[in-house]
Protein backbone atom coordinates (compact mmCIF):
# COMPACT_ATOMS: atom_id res chain seq x y z
CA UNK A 1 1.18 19.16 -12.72
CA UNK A 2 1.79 22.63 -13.74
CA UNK A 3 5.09 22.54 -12.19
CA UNK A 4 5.96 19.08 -13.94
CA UNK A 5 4.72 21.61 -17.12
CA UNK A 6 7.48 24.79 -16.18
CA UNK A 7 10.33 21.90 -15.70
CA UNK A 8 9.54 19.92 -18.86
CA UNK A 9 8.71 16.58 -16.86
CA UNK A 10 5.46 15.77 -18.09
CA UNK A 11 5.59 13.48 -20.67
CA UNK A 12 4.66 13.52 -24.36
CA UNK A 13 1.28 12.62 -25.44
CA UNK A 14 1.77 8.85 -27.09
CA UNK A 15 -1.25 6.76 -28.68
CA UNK A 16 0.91 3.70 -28.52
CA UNK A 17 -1.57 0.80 -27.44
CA UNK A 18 -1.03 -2.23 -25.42
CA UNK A 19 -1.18 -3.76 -28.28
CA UNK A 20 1.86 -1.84 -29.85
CA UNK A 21 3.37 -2.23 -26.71
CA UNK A 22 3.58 -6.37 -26.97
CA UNK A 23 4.36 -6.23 -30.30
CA UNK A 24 7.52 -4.57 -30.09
CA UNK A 25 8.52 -6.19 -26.76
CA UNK A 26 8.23 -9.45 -28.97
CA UNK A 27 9.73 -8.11 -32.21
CA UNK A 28 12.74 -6.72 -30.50
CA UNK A 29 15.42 -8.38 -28.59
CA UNK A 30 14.22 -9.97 -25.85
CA UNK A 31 16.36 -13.17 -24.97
CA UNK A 32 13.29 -15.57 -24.93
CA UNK A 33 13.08 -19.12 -26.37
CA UNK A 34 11.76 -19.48 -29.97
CA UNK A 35 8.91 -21.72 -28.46
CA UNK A 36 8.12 -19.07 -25.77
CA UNK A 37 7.82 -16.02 -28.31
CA UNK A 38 5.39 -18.39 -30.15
CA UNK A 39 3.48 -19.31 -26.70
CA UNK A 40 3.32 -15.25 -26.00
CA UNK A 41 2.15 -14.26 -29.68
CA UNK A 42 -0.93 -16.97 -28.82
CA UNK A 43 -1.34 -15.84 -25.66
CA UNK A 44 -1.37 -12.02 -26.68
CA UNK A 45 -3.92 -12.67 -29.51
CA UNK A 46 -6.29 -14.91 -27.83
CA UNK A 47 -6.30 -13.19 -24.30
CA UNK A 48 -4.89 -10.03 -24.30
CA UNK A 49 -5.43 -8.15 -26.85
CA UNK A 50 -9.67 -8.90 -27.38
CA UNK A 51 -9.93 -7.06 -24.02
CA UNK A 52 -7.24 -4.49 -23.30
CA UNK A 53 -5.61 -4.39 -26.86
CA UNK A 54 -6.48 -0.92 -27.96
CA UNK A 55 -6.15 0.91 -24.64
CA UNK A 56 -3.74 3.70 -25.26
CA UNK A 57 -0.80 2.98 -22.62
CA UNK A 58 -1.27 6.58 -20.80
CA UNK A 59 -5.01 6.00 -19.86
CA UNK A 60 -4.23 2.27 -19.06
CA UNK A 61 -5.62 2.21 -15.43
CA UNK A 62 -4.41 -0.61 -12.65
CA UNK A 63 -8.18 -1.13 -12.37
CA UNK A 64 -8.61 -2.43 -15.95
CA UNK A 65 -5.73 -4.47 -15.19
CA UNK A 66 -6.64 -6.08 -12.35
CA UNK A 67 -10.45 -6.62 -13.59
CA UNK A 68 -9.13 -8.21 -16.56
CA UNK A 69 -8.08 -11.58 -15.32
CA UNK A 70 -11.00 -12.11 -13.45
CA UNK A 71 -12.91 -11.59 -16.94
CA UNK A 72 -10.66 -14.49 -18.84
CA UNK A 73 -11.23 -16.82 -15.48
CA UNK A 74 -15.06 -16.17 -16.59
CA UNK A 75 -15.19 -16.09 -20.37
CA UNK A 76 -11.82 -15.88 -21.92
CA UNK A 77 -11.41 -18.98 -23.56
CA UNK A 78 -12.65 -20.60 -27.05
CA UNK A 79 -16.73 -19.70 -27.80
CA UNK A 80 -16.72 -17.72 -24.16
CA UNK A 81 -15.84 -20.62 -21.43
CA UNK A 82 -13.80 -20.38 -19.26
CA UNK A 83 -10.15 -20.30 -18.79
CA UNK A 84 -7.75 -22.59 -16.56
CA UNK A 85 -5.89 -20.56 -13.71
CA UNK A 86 -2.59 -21.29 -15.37
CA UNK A 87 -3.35 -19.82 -18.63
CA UNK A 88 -4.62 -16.87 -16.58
CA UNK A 89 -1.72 -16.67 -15.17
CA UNK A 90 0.73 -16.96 -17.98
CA UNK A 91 -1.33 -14.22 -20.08
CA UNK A 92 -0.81 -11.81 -16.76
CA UNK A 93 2.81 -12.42 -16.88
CA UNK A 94 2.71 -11.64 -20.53
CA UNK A 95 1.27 -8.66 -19.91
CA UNK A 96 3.29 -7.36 -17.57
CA UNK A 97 6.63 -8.59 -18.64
CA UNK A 98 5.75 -6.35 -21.93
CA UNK A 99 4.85 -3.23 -19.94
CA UNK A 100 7.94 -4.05 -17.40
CA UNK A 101 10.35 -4.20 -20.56
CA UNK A 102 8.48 -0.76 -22.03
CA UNK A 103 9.37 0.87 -18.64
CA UNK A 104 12.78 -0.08 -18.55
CA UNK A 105 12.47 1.24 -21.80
CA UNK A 106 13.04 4.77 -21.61
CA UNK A 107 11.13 6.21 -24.80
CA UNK A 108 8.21 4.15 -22.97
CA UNK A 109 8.90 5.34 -19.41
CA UNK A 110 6.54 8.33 -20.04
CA UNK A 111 4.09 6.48 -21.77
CA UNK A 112 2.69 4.33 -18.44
CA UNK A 113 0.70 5.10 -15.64
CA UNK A 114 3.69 5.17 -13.36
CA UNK A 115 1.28 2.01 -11.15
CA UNK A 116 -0.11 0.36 -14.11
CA UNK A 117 3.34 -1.96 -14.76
CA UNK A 118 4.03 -2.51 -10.60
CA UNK A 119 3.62 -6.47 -9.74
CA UNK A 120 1.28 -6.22 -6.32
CA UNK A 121 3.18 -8.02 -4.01
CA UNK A 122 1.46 -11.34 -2.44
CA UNK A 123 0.67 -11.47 0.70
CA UNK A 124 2.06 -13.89 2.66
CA UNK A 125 -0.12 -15.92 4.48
CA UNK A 126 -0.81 -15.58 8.11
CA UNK A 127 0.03 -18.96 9.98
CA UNK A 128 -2.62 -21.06 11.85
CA UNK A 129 -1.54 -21.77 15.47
CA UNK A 130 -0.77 -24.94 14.93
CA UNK A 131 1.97 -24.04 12.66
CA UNK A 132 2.89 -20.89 15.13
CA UNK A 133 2.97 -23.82 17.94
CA UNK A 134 5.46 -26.01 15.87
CA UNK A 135 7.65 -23.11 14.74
CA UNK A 136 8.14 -22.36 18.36
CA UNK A 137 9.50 -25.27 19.04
């Protein structure tokens, strides 16, 4: 860190929130359908923001991230219930596409956890031997 300090590479202290963050990503240019934006704003307000809204981008850790879905599969919907695996889902992508566009952005680059906007790759799953069997033949 202190040589990131001498060379002028750390970045500049930012209070921009995940919140900020998806605002502007939707309130810019962005190339997305009409209906979409209005999907994302819902999905933003009812999902993301109640739980990871006012974390400050720098001190947004992958943990919180990665905890937070499991949270909306608990208690994320209306009065507490539950929420269906495909909104889950579609609230993660909004999530990320935000903090993927603020990266790409440069005036955000220096904002984010340089791990907190990386998609996890999936694992691919290991075949049964059956399927090995068949794919030898």
């Amino acid at each position: 860190m202190l040589a990131q300090a001498d060379t002028g590479m750390l970045p500049e202290p930012s209070r921009m929130t995940v919140k900020e963050c998806i605002a502007t990503w939707l309130d810019g240019a962005h190339g997305l359908a009409p209906k979409t934006v209005e999907r994302y704003w819902q999905l933003a307000e009812q999902q993301i923001y109640p739980h990871l809204g006012t974390s400050v981008l720098q001190k947004l850790k992958p943990a919180k991230v990665q905890e937070w879905p499991g949270i909306l599969f608990k208690s994320g919907g209306k009065d507490g219930k539950p929420l269906s695996a495909q909104t889950v889902t579609h609230a993660n992508r909004v999530l990320h596409r935000a903090l993927e566009r603020g990266v790409e952005n440069e005036t955000w680059l220096a904002m984010l956890p340089p791990s907190s906007a990386r998609r996890r790759s999936r694992r691919r799953r290991s075949r049964s031997s059956a399927q090995r069997r068949w794919a030898q033949l």
